[in-house]
C-alpha atoms as a PDB file:
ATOM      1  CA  UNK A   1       7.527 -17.711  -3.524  1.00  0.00           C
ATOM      2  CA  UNK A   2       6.650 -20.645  -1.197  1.00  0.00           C
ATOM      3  CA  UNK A   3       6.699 -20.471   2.745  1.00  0.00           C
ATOM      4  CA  UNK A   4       4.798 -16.726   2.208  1.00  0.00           C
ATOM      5  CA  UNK A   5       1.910 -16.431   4.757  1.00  0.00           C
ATOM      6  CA  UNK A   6      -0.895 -13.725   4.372  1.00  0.00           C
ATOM      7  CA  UNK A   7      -1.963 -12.750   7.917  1.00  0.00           C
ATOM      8  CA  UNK A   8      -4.516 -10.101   8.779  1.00  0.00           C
ATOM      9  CA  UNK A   9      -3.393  -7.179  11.153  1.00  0.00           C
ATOM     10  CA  UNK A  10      -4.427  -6.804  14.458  1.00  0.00           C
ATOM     11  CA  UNK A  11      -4.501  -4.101  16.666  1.00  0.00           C
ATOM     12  CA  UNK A  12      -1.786  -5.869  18.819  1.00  0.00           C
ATOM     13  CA  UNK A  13       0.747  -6.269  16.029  1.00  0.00           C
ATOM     14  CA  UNK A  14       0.558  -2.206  15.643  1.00  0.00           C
ATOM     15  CA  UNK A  15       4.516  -2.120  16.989  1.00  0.00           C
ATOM     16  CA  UNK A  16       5.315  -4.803  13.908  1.00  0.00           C
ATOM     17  CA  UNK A  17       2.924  -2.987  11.595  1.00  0.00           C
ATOM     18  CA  UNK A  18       5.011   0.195  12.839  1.00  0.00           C
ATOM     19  CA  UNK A  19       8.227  -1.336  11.505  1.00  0.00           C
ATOM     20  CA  UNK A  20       7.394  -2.784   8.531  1.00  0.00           C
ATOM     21  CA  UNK A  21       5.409   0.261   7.412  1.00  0.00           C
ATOM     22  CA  UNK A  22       8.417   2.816   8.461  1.00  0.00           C
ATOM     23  CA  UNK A  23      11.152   0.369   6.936  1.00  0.00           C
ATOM     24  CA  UNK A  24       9.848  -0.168   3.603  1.00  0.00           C
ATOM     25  CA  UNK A  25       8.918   3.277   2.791  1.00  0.00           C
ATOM     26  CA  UNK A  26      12.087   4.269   3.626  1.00  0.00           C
ATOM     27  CA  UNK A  27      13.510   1.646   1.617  1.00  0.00           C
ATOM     28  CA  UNK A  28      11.641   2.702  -1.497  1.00  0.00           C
ATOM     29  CA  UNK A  29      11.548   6.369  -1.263  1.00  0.00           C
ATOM     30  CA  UNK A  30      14.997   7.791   0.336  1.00  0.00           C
ATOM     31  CA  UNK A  31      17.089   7.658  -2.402  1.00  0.00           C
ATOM     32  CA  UNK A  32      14.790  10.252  -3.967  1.00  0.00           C
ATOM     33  CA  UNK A  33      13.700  12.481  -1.438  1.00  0.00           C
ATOM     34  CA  UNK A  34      15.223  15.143   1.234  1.00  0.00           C
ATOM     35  CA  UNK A  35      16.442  13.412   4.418  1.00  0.00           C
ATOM     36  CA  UNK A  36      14.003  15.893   6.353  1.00  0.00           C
ATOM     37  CA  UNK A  37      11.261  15.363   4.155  1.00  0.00           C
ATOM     38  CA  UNK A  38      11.336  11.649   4.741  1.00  0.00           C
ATOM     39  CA  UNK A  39      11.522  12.377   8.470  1.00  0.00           C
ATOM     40  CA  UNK A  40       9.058  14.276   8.770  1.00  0.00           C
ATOM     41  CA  UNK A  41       6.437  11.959   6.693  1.00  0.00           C
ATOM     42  CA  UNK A  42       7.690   8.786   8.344  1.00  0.00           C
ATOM     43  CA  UNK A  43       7.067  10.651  12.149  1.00  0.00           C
ATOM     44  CA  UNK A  44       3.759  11.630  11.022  1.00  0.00           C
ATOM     45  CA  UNK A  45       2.200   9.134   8.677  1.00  0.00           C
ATOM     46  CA  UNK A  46       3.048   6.195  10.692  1.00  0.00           C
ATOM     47  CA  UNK A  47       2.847   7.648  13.976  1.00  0.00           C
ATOM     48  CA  UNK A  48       1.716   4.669  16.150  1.00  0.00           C
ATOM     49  CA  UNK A  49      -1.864   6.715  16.714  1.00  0.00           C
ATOM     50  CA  UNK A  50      -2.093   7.306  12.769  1.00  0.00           C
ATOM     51  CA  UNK A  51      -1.648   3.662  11.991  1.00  0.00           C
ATOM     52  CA  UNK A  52      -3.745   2.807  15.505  1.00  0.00           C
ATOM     53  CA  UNK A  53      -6.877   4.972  13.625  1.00  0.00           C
ATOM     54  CA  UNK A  54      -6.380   3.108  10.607  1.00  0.00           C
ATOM     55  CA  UNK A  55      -6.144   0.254  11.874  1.00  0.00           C
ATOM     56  CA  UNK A  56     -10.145   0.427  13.779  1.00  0.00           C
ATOM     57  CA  UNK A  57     -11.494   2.057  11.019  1.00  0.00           C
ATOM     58  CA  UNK A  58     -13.827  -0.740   9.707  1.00  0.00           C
ATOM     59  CA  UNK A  59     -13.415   0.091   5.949  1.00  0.00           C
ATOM     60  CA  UNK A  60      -9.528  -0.497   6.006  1.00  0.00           C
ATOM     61  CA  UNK A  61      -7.684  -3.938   6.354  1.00  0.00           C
ATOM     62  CA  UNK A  62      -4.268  -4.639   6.519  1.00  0.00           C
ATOM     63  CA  UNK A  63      -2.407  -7.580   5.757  1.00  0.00           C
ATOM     64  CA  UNK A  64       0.991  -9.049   6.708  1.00  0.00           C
ATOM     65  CA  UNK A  65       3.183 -11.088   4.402  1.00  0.00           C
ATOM     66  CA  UNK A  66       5.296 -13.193   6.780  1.00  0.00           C
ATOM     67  CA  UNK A  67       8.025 -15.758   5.820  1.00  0.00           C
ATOM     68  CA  UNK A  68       9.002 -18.418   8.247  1.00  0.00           C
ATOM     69  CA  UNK A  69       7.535 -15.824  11.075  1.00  0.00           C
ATOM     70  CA  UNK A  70       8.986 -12.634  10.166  1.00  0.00           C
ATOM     71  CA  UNK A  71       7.138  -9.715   8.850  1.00  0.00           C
ATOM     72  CA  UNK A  72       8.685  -9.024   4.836  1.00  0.00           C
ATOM     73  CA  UNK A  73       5.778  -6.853   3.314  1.00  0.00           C
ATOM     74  CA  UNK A  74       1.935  -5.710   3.695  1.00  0.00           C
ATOM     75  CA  UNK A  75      -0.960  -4.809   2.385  1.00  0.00           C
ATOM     76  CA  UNK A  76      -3.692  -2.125   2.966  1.00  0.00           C
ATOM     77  CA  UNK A  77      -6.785  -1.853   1.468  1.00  0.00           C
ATOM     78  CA  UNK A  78      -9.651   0.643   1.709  1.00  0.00           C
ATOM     79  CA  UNK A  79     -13.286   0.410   0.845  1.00  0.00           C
ATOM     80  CA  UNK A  80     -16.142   2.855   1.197  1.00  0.00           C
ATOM     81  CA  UNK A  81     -15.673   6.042   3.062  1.00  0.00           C
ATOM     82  CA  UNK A  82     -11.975   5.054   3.976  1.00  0.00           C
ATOM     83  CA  UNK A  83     -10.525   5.362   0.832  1.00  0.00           C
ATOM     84  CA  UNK A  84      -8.264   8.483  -0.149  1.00  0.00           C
ATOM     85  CA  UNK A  85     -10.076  10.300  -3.355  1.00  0.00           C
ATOM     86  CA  UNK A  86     -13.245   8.479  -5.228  1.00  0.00           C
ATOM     87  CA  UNK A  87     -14.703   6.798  -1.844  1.00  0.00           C
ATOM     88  CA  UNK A  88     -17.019   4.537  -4.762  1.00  0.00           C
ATOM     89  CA  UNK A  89     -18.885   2.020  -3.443  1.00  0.00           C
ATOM     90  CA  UNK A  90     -18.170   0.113  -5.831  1.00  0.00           C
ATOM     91  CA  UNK A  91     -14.599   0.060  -5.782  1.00  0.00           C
ATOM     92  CA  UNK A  92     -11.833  -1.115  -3.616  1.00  0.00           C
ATOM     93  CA  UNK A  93      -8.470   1.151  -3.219  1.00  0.00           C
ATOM     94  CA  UNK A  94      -5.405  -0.370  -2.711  1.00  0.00           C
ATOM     95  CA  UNK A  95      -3.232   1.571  -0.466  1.00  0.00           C
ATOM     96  CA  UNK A  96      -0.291   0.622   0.161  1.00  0.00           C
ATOM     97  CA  UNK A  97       1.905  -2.687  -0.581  1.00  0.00           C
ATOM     98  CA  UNK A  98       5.082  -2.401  -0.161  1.00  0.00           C
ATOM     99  CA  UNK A  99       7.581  -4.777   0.734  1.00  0.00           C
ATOM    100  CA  UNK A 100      10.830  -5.367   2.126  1.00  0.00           C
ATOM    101  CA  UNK A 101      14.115  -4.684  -0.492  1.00  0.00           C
ATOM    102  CA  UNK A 102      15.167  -8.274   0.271  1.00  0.00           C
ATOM    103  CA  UNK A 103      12.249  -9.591  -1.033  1.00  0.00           C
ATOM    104  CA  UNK A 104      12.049  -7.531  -4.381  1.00  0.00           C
ATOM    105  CA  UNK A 105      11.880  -9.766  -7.115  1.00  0.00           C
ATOM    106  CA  UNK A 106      10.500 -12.733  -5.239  1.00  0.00           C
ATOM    107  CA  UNK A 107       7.305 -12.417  -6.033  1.00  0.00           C
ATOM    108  CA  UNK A 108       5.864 -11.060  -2.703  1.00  0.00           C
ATOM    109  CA  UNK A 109       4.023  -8.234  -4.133  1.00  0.00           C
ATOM    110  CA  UNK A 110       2.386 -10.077  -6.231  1.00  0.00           C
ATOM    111  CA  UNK A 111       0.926 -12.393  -3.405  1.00  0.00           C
ATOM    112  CA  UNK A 112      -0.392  -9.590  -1.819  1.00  0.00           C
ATOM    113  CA  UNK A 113      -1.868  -8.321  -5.113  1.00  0.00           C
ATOM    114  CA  UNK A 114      -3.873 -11.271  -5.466  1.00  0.00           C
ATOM    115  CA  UNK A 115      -5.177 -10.840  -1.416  1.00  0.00           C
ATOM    116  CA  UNK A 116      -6.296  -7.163  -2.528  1.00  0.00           C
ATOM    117  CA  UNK A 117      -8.033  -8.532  -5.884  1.00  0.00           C
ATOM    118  CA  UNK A 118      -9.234 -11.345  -3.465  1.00  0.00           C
ATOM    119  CA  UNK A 119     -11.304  -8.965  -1.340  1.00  0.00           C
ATOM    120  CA  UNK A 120     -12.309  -6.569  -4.188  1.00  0.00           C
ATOM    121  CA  UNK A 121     -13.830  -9.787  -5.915  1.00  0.00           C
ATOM    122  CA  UNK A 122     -15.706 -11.240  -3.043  1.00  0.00           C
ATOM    123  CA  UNK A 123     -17.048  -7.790  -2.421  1.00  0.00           C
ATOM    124  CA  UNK A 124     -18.440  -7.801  -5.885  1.00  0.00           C
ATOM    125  CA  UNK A 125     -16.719  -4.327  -6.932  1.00  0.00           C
ATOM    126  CA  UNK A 126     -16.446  -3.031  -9.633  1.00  0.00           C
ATOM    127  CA  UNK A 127     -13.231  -2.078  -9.993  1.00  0.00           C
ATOM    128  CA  UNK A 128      -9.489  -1.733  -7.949  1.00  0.00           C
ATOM    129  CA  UNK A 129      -7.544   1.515  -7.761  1.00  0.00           C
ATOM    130  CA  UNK A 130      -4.633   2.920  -6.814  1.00  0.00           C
ATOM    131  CA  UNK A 131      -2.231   6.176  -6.851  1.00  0.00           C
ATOM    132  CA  UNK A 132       1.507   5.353  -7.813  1.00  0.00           C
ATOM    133  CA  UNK A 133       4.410   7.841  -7.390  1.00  0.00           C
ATOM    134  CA  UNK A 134       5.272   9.020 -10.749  1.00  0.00           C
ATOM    135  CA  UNK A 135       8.660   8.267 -10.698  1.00  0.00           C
ATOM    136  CA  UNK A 136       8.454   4.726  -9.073  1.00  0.00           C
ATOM    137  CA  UNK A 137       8.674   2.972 -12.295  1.00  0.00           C
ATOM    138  CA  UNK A 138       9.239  -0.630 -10.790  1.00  0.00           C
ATOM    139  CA  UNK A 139       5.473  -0.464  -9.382  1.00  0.00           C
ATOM    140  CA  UNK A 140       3.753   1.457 -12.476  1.00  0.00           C
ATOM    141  CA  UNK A 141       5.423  -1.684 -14.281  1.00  0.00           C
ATOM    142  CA  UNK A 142       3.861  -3.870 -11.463  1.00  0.00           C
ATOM    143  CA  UNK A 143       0.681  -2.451 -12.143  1.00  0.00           C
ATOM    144  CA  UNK A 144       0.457  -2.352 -15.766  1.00  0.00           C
ATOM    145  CA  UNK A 145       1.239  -5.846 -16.405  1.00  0.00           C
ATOM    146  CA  UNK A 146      -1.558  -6.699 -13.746  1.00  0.00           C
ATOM    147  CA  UNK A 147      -3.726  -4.731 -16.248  1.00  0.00           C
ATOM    148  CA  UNK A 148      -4.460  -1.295 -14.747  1.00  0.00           C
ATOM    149  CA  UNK A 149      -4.539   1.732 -16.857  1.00  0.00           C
ATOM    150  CA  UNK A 150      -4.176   5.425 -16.133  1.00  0.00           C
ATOM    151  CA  UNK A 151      -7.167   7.951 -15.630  1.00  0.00           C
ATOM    152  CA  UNK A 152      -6.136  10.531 -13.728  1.00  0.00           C
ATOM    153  CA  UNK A 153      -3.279  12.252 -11.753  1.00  0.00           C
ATOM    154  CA  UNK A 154      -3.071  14.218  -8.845  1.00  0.00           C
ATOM    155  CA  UNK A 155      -0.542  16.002  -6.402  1.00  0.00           C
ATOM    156  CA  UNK A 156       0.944  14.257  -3.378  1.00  0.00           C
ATOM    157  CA  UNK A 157       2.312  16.490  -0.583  1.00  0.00           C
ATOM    158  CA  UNK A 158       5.649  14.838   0.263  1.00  0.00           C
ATOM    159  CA  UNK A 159       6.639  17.346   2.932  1.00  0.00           C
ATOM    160  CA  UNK A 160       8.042  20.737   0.915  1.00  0.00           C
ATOM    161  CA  UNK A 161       7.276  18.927  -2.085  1.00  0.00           C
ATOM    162  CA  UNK A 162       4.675  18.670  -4.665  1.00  0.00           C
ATOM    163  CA  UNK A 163       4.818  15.011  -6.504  1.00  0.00           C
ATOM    164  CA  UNK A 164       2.990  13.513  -8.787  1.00  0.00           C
ATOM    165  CA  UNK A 165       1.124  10.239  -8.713  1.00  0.00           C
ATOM    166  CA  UNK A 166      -0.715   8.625 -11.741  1.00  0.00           C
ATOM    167  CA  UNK A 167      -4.093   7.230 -10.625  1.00  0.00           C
ATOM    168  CA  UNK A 168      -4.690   3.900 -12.001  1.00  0.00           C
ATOM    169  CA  UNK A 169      -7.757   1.551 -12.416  1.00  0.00           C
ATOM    170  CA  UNK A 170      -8.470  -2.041 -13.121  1.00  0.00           C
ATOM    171  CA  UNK A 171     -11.782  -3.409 -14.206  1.00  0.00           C
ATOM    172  CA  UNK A 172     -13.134  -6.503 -12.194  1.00  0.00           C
END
């Protein structure tokens, strides 16, 4: 899609970082889950402080996608000693992207994709990985056709909840 900007996050943009984060997970995930599940997970795991430590921790970056100024999707990426499970060296984990329900289809994701694979290959990794929610078929299709593959599972606490997410890896 034309007219999509890649900005990096700064800690001033936390409040728009805040939204974006909160609204798209929403988005994705309600239909599926217990209203006070998704409450509770929202209120804690973008807390303004949560995303603030994130946001300073000097393995992690975060990227905006913006179209003509406003905020439509994002990006986080972890390397090193931020990321969630393997912490490699050699490998970059992508996070989170998630963006906006508007902007499904248009090929947003993708954009910020390429940022992620971007960093991982000016870093020299290895190799990029990810968990996915089971269940969340529209991004395990994402990531297969990008070329990951599944090694692993594991358990994601989703407030009284036990999900599963497929761990996925793609050479460099």
């Amino acid at each position: 899609m034309e007219n999509i900007v890649i900005e990096k996050i700064k800690i001033d943009d936390i409040e728009k970082l805040q939204r974006i984060a909160k609204k798209t997970f929403f988005e994705t995930f309600s239909p599926y889950n217990s209203a006070e599940n998704m409450e509770k997970y929202l209120n804690e795991k973008f807390s303004e402080e949560k995303l603030l430590s994130e946001l300073k921790n000097k393995d992690s970056e975060f990227f905006f996608a913006m179209y003509l100024g406003d905020v439509v999707g994002y990006l986080k990426v972890n390397s090193r000693d931020a990321q969630t499970e393997l912490q490699d060296k050699n490998s970059l984990e992508i996070e989170r992207i998630y963006v906006s329900k508007d902007f499904h289809g248009k090929k947003v994701g993708q954009i910020l994709y390429d940022k992620a694979l971007e960093i991982a290959q000016n870093k020299n990794l290895q190799y990029v990985w990810l968990g996915v929610w089971e269940e969340n078929q529209r991004a395990v299709q994402f990531y297969k056709k990008n070329g990951f593959v599944e090694f692993d599972k594991h358990i994601f606490k989703f407030g009284d909840e036990e999900q599963t997410d497929l761990m996925m890896r793609k050479e460099l």
